[in-house]
PDB file of N, CA and C in Angstrom:
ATOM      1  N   UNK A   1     -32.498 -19.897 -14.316  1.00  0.00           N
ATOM      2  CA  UNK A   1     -32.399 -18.556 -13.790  1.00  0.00           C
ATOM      3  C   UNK A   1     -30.967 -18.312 -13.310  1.00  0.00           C
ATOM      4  N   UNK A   2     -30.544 -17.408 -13.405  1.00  0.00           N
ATOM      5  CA  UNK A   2     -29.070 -16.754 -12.924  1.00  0.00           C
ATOM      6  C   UNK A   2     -28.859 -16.343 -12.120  1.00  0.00           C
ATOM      7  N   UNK A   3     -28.127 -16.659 -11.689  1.00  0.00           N
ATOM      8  CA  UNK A   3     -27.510 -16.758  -9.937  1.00  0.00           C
ATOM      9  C   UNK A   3     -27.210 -15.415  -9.968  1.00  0.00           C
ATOM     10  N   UNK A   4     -27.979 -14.481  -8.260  1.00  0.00           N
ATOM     11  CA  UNK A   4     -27.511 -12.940  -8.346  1.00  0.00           C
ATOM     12  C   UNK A   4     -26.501 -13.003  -7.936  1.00  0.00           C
ATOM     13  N   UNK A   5     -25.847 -11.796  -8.516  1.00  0.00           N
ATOM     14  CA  UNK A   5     -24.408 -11.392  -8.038  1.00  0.00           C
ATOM     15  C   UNK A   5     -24.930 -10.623  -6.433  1.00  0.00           C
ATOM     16  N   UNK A   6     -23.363 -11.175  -5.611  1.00  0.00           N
ATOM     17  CA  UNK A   6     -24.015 -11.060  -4.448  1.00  0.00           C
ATOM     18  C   UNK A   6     -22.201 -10.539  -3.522  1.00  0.00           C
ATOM     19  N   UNK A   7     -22.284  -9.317  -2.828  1.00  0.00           N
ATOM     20  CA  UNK A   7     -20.882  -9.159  -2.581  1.00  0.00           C
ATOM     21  C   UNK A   7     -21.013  -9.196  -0.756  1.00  0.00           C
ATOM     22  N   UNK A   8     -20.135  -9.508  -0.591  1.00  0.00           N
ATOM     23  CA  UNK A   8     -20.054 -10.232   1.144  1.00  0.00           C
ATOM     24  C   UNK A   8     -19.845  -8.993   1.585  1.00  0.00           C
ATOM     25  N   UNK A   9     -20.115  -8.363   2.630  1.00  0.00           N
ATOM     26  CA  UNK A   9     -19.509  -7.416   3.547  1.00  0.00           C
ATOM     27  C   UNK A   9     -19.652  -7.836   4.688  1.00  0.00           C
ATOM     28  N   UNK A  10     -18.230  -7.135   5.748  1.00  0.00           N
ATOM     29  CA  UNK A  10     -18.189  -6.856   7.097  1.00  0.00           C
ATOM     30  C   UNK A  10     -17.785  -5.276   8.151  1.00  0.00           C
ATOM     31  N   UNK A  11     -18.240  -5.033   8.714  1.00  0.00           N
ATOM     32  CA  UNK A  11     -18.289  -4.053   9.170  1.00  0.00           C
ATOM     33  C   UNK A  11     -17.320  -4.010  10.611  1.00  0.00           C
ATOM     34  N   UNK A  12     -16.153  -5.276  10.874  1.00  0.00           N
ATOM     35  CA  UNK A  12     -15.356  -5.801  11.493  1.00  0.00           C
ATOM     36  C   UNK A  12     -13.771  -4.675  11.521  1.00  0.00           C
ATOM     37  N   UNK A  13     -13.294  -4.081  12.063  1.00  0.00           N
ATOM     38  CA  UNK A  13     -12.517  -3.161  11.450  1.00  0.00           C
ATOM     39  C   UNK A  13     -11.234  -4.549  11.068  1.00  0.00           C
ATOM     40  N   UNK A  14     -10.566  -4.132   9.954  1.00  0.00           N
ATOM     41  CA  UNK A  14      -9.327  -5.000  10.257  1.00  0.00           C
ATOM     42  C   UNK A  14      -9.838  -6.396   9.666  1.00  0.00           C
ATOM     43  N   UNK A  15     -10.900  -6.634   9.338  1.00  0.00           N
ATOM     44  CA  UNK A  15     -11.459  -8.189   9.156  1.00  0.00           C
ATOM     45  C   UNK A  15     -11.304  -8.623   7.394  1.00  0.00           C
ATOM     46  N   UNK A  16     -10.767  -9.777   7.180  1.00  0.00           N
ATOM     47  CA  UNK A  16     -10.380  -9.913   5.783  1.00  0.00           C
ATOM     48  C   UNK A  16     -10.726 -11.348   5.612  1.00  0.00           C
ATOM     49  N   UNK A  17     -11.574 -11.509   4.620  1.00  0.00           N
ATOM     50  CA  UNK A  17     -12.192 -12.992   4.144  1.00  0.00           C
ATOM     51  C   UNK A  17     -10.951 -13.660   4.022  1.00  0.00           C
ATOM     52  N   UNK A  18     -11.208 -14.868   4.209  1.00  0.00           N
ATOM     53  CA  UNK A  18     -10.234 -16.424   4.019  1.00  0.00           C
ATOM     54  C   UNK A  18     -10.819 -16.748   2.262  1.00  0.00           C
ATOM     55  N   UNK A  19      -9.834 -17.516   2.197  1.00  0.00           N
ATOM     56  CA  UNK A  19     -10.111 -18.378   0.964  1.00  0.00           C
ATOM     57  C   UNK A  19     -11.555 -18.880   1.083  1.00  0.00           C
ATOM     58  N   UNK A  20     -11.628 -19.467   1.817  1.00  0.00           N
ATOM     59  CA  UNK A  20     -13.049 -20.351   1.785  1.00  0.00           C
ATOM     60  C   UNK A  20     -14.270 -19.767   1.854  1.00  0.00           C
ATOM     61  N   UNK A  21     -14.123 -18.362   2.572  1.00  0.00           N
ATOM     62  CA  UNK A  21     -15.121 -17.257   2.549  1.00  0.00           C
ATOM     63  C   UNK A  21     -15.731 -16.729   0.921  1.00  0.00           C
ATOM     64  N   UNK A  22     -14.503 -17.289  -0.257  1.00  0.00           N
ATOM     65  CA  UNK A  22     -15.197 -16.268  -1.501  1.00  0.00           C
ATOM     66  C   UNK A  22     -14.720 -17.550  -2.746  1.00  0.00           C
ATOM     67  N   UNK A  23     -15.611 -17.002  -3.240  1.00  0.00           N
ATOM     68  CA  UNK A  23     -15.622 -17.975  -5.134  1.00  0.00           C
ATOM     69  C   UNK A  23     -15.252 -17.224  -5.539  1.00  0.00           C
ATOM     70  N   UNK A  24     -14.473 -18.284  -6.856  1.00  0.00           N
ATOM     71  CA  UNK A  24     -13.608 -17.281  -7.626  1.00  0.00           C
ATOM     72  C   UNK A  24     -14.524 -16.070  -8.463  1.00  0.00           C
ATOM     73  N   UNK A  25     -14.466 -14.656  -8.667  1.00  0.00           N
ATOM     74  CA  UNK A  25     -15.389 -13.671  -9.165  1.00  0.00           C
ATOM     75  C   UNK A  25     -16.192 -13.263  -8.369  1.00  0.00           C
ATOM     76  N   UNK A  26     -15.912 -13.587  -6.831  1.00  0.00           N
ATOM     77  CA  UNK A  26     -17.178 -12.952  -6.093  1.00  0.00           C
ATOM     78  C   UNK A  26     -16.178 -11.887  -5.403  1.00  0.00           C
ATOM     79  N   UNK A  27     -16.576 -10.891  -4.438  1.00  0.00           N
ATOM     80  CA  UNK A  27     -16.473 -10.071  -4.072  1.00  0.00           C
ATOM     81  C   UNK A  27     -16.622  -9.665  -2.580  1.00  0.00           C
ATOM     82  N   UNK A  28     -15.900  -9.352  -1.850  1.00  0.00           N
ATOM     83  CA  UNK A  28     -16.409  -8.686  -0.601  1.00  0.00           C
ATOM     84  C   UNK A  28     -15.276  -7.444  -0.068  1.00  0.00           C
ATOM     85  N   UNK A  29     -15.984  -6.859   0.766  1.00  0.00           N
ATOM     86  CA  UNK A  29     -16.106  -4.822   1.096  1.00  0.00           C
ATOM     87  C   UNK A  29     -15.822  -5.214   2.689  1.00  0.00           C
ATOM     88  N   UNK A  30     -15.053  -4.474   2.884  1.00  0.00           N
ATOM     89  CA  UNK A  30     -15.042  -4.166   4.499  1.00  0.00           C
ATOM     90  C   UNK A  30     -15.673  -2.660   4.692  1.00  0.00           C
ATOM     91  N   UNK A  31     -16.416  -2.243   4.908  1.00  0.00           N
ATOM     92  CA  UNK A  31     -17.519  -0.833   5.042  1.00  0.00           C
ATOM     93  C   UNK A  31     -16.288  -0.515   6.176  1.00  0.00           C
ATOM     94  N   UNK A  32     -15.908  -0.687   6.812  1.00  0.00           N
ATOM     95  CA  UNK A  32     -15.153  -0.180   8.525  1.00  0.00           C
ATOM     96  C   UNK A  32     -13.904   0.944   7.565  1.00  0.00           C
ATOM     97  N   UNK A  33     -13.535  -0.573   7.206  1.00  0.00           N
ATOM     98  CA  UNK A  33     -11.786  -0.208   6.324  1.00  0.00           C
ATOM     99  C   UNK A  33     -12.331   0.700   4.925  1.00  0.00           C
ATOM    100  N   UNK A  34     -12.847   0.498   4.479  1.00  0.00           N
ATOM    101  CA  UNK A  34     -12.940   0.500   2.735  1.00  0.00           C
ATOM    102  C   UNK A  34     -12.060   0.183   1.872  1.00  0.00           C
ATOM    103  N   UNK A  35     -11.922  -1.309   2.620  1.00  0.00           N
ATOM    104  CA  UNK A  35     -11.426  -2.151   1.474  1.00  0.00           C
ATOM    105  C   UNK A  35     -12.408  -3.075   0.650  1.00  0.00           C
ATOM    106  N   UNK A  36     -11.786  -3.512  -0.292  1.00  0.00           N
ATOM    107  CA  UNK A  36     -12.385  -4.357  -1.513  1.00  0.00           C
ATOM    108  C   UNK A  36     -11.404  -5.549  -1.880  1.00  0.00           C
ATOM    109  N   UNK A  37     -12.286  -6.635  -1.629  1.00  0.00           N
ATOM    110  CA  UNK A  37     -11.328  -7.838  -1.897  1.00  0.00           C
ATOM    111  C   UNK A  37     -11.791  -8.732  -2.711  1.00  0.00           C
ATOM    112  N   UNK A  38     -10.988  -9.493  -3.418  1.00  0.00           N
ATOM    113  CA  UNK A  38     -11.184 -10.803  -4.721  1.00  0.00           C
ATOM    114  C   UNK A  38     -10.327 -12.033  -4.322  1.00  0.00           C
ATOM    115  N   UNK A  39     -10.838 -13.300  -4.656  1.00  0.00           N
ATOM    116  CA  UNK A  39      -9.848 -14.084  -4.986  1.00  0.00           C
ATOM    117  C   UNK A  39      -9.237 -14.479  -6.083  1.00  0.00           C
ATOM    118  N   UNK A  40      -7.867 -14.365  -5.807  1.00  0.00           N
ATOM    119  CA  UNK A  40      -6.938 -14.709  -6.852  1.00  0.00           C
ATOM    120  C   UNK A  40      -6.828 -15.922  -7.225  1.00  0.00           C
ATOM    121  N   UNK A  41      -6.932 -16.164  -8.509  1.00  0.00           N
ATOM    122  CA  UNK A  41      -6.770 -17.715  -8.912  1.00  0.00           C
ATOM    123  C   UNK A  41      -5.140 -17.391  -9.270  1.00  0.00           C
ATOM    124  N   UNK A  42      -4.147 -18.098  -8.925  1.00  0.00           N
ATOM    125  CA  UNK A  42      -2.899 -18.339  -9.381  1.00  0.00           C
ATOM    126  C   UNK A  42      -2.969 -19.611  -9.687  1.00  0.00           C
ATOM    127  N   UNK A  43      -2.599 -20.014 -11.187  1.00  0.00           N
ATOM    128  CA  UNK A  43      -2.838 -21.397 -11.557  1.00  0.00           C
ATOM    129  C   UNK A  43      -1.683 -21.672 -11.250  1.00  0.00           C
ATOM    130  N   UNK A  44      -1.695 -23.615 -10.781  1.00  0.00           N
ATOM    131  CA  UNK A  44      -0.586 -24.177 -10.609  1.00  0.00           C
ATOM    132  C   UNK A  44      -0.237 -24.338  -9.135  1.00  0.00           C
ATOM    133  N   UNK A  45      -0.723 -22.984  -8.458  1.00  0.00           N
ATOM    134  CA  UNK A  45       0.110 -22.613  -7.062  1.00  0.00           C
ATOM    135  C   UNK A  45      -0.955 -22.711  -6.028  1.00  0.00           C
ATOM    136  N   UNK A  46      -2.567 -22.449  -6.653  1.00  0.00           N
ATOM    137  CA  UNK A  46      -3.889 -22.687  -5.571  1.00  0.00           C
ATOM    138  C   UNK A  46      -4.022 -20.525  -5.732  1.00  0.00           C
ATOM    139  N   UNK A  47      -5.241 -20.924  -4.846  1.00  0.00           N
ATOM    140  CA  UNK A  47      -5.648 -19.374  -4.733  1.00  0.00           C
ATOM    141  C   UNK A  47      -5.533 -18.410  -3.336  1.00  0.00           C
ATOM    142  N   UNK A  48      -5.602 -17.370  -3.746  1.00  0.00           N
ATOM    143  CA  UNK A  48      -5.421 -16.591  -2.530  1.00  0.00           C
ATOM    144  C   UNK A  48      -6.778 -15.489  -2.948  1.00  0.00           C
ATOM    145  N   UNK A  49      -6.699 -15.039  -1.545  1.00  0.00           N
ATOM    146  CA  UNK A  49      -7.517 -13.878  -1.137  1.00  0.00           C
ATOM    147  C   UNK A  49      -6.574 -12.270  -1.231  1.00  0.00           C
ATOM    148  N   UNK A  50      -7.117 -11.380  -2.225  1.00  0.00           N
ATOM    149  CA  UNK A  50      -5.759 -10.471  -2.460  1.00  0.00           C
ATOM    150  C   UNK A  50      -7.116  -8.997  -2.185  1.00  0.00           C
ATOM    151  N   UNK A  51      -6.507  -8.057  -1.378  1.00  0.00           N
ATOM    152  CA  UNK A  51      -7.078  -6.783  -1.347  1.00  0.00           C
ATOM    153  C   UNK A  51      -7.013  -6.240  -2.674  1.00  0.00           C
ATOM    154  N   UNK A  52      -7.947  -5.712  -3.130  1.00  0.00           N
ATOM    155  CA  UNK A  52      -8.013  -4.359  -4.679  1.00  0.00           C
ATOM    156  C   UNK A  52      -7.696  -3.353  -4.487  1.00  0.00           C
ATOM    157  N   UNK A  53      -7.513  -2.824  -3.569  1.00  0.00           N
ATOM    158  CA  UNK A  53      -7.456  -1.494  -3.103  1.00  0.00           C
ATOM    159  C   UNK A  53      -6.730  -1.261  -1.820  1.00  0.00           C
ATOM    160  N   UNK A  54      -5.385  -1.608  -1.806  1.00  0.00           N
ATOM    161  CA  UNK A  54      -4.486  -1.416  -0.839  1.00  0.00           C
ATOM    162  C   UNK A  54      -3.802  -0.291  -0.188  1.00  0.00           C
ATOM    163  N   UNK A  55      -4.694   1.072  -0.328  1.00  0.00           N
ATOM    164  CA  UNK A  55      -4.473   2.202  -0.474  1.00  0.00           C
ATOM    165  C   UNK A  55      -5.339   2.451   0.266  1.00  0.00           C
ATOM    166  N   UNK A  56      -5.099   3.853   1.442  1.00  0.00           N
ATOM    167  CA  UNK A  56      -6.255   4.969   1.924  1.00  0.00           C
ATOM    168  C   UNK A  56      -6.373   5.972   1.264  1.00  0.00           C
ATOM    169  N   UNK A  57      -7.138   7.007   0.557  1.00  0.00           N
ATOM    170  CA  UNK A  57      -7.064   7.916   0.567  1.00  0.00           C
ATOM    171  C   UNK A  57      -8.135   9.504   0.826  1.00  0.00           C
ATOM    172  N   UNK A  58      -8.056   9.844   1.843  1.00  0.00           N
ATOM    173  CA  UNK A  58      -8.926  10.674   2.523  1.00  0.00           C
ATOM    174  C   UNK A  58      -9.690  10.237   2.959  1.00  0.00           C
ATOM    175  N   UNK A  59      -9.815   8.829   3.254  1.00  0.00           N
ATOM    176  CA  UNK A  59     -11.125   7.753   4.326  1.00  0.00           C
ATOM    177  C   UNK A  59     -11.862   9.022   5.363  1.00  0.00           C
ATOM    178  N   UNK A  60     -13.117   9.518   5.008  1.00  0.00           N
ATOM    179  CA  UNK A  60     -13.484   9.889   6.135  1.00  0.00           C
ATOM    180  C   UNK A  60     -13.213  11.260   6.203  1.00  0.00           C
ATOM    181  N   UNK A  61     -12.739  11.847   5.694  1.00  0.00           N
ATOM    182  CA  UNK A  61     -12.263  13.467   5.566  1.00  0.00           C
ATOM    183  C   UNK A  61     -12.081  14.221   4.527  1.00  0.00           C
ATOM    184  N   UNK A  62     -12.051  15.321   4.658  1.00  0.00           N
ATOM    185  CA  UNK A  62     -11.094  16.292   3.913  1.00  0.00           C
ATOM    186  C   UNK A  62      -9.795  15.768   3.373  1.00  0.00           C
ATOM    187  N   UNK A  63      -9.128  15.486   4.198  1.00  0.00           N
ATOM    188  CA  UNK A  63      -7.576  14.884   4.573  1.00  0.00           C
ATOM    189  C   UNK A  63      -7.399  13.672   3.287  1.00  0.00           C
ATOM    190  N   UNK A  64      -6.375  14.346   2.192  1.00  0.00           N
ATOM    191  CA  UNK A  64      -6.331  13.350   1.017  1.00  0.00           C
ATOM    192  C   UNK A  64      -4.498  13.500   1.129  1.00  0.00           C
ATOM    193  N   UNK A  65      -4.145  12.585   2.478  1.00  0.00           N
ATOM    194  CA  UNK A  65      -3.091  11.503   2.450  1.00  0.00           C
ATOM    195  C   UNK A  65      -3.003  10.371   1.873  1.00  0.00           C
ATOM    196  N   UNK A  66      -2.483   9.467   1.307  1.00  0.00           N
ATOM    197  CA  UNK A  66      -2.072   8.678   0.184  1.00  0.00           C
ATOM    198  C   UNK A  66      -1.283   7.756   1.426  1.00  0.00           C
ATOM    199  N   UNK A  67      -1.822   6.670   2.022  1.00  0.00           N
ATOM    200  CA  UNK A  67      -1.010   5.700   2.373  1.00  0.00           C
ATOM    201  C   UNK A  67      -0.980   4.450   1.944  1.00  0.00           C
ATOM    202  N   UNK A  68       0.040   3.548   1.686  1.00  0.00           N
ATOM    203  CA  UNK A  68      -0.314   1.892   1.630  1.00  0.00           C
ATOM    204  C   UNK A  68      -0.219   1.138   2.974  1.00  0.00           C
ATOM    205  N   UNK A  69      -0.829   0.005   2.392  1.00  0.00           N
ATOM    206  CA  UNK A  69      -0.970  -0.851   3.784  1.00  0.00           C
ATOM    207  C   UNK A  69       0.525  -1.930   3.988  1.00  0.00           C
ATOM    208  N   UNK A  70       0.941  -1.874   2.798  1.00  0.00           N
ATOM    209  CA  UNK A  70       2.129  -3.185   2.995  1.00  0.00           C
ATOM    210  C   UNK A  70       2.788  -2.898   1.415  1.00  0.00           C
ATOM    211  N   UNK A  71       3.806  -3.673   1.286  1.00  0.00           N
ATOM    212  CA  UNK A  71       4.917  -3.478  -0.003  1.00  0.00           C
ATOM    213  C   UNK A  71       5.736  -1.822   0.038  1.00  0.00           C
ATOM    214  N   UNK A  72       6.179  -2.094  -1.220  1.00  0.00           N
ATOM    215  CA  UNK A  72       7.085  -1.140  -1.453  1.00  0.00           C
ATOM    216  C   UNK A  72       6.338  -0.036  -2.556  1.00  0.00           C
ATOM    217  N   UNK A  73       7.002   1.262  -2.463  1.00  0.00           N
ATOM    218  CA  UNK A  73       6.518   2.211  -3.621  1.00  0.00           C
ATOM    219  C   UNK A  73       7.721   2.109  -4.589  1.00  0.00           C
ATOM    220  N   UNK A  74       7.273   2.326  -5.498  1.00  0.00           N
ATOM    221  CA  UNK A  74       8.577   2.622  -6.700  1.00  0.00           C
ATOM    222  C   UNK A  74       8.180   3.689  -7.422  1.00  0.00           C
ATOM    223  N   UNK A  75       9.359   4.719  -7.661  1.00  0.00           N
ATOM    224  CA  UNK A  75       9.345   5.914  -8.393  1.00  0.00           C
ATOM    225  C   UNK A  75       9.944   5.807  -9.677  1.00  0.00           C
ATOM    226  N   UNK A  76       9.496   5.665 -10.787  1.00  0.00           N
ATOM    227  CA  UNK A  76      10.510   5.300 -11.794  1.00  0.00           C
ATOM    228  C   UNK A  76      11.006   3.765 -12.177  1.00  0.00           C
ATOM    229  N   UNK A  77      10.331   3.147 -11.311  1.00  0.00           N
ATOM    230  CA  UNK A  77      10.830   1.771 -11.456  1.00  0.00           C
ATOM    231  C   UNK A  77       9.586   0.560 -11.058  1.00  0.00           C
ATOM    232  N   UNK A  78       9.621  -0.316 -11.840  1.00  0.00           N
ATOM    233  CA  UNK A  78       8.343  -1.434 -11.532  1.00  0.00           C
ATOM    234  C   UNK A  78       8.598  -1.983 -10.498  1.00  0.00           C
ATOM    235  N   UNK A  79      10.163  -2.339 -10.371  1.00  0.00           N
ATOM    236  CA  UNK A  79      10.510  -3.472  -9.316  1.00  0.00           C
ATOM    237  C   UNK A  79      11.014  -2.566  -8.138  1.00  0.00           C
ATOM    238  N   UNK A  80      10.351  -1.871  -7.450  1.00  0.00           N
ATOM    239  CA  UNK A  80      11.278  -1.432  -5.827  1.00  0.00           C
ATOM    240  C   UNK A  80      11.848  -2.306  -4.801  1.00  0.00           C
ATOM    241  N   UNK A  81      12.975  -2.203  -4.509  1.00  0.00           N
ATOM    242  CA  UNK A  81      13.300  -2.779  -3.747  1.00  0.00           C
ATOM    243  C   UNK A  81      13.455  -2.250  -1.927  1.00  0.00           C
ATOM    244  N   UNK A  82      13.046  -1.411  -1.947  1.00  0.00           N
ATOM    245  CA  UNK A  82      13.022  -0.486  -0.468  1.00  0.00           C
ATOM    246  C   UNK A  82      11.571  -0.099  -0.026  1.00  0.00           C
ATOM    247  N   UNK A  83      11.348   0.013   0.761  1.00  0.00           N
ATOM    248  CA  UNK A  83       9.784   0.835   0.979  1.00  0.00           C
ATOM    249  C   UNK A  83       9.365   1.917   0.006  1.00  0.00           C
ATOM    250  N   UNK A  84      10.507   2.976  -0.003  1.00  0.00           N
ATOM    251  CA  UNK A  84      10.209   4.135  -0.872  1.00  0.00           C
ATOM    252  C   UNK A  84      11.464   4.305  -1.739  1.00  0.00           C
ATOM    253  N   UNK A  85      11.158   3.289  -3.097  1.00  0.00           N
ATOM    254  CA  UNK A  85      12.532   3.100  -3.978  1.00  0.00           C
ATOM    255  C   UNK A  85      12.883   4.508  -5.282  1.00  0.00           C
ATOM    256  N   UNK A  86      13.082   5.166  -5.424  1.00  0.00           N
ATOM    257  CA  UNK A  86      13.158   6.590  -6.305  1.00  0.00           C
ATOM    258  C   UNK A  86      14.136   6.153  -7.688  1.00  0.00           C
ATOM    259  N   UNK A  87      14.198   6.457  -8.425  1.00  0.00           N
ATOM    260  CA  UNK A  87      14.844   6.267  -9.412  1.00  0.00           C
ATOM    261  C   UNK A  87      15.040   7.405 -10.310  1.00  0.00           C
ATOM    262  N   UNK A  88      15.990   8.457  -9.375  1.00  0.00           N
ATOM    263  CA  UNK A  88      15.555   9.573 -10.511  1.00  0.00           C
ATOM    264  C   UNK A  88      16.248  10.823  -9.463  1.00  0.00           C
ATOM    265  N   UNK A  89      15.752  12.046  -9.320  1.00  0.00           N
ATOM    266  CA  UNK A  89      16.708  12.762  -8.875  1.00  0.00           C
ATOM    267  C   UNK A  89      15.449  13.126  -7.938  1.00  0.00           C
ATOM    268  N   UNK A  90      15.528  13.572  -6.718  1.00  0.00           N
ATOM    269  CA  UNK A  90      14.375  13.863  -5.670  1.00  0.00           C
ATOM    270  C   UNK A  90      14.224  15.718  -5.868  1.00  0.00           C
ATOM    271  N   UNK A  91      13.709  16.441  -5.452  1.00  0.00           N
ATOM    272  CA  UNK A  91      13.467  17.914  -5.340  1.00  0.00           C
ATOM    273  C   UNK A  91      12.673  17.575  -4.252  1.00  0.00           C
ATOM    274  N   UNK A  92      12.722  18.687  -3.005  1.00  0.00           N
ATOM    275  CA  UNK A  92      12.128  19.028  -2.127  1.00  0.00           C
ATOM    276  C   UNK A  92      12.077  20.463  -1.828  1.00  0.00           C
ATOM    277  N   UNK A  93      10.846  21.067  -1.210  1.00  0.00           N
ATOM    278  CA  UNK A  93      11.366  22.581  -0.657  1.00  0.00           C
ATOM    279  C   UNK A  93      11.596  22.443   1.073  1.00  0.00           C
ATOM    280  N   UNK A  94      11.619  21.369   1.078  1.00  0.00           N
ATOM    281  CA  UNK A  94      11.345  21.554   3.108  1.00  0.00           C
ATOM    282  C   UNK A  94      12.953  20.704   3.428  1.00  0.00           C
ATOM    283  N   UNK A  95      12.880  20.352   4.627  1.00  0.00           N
ATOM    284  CA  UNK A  95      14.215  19.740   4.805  1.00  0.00           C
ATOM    285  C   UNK A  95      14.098  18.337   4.760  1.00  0.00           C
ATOM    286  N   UNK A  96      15.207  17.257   4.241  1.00  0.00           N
ATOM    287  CA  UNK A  96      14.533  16.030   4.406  1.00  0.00           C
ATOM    288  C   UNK A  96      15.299  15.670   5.809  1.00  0.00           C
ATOM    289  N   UNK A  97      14.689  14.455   6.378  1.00  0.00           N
ATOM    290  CA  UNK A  97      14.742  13.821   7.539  1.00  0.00           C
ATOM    291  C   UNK A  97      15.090  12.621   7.986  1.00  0.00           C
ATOM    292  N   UNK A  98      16.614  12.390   8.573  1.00  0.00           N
ATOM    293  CA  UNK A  98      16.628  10.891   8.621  1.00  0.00           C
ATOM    294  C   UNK A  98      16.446  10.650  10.398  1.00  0.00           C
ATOM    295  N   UNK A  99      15.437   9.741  10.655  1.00  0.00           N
ATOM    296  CA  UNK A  99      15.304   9.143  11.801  1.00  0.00           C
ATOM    297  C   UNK A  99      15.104  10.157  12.669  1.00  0.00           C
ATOM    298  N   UNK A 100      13.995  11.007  12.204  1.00  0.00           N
ATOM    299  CA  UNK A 100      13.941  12.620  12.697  1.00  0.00           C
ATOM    300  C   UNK A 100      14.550  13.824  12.696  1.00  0.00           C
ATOM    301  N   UNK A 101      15.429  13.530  12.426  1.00  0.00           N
ATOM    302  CA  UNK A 101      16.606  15.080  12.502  1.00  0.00           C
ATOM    303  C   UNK A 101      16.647  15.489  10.862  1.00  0.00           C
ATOM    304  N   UNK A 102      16.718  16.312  10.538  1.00  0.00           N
ATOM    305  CA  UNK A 102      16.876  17.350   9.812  1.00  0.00           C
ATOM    306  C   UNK A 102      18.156  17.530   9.024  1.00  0.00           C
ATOM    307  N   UNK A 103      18.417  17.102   7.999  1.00  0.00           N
ATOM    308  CA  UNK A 103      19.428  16.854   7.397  1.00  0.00           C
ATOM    309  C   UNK A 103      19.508  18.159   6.149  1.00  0.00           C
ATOM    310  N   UNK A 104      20.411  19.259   6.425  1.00  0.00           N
ATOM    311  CA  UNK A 104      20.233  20.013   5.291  1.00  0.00           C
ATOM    312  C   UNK A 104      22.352  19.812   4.566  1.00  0.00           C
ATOM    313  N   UNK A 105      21.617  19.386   3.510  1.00  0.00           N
ATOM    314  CA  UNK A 105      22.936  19.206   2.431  1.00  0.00           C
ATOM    315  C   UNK A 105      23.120  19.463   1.116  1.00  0.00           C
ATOM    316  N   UNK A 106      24.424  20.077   0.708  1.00  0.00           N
ATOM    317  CA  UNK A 106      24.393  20.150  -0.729  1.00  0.00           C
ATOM    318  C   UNK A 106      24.214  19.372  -1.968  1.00  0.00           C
ATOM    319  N   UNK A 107      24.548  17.850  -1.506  1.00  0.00           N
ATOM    320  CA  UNK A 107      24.391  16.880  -2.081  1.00  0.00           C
ATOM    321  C   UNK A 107      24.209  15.325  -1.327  1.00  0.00           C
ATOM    322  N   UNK A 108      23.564  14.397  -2.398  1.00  0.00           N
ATOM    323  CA  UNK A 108      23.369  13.291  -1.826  1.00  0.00           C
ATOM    324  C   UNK A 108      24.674  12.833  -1.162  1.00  0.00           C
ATOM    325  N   UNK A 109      25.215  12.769  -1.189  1.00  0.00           N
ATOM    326  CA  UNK A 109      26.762  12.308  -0.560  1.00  0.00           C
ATOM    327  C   UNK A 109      26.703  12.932   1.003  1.00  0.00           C
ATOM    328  N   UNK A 110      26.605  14.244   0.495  1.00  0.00           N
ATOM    329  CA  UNK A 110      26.265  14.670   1.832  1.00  0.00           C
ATOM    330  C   UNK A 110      25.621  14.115   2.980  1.00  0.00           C
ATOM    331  N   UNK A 111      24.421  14.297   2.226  1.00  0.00           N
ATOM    332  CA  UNK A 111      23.482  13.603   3.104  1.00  0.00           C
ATOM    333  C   UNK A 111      23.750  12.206   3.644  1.00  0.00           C
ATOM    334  N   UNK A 112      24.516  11.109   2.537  1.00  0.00           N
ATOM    335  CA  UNK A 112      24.405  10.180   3.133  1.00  0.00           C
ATOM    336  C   UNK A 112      25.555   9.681   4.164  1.00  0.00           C
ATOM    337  N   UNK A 113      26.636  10.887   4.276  1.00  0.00           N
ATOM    338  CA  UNK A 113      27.620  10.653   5.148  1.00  0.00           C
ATOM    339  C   UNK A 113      27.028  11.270   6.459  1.00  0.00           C
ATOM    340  N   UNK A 114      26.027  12.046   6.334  1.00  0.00           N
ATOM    341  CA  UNK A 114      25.470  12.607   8.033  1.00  0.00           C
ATOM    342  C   UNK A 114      24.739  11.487   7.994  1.00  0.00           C
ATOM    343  N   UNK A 115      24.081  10.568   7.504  1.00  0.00           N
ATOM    344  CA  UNK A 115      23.073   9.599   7.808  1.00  0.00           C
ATOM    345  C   UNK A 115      23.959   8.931   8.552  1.00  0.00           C
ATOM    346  N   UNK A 116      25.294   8.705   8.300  1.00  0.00           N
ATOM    347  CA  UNK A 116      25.998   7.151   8.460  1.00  0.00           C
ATOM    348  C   UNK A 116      27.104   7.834   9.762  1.00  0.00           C
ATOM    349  N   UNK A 117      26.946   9.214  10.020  1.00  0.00           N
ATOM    350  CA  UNK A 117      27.678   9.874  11.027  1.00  0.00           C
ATOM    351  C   UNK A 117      26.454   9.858  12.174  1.00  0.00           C
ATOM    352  N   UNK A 118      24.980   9.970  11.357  1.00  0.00           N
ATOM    353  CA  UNK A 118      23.701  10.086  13.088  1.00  0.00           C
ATOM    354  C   UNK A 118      23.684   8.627  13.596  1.00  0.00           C
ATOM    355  N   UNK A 119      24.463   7.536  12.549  1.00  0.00           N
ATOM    356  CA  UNK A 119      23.530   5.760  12.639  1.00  0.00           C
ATOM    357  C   UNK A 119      22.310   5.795  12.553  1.00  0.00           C
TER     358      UNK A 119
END
């Protein structure tokens, strides 16, 4: 007979299985977070416990904000190297913002000499 598929949950906010908590192909849900987690087999190196879904989006609401929990975004590029790496030319209609203040400029240069004039 065949073993049921069987997925772990916790209802812990913040709570994330250990290695030893999951076999490789099994599964567990944090219901609190709505996350979804697997273990990773990396051959050679041992395994880890890796989130599937490292993303919020509209948890709980109306409200469909787009956040991550950790790493970098990349726009145009696989490899980012910054939190929010762009590769390409930005458009905005609002003002952009460094370290709160309000930076209105004709060009990136601009901008990045008031960045390096606020510190």
């Amino acid at each position: 007979m065949a073993t049921p598929f069987r997925i772990k949950r916790s209802a812990v906010p913040g709570k994330r299985p250990a290695v030893a908590d999951l076999q490789l192909g099994e599964l567990a849900v944090n219901t609190n977070d709505g996350k979804i987690y697997i273990q990773k087999d990396s051959v050679g190196i041992g395994t880890t416990v890796i989130v599937v879904n490292p993303w919020s989006v509209g948890v709980g609401s109306d409200n469909f904000n787009t956040f991550f929990t950790d790493g970098s975004v990349g726009i145009g590029t696989t490899n980012p190297q910054y939190k929010l790496d762009v590769v390409g030319d930005i458009n905005t209609s609002t003002d952009v913002k460094i370290n709160g203040v309000s930076v209105i400029a004709t060009s990136i240069d601009n901008a990045v000499a008031l960045a390096i004039a606020l510190g």
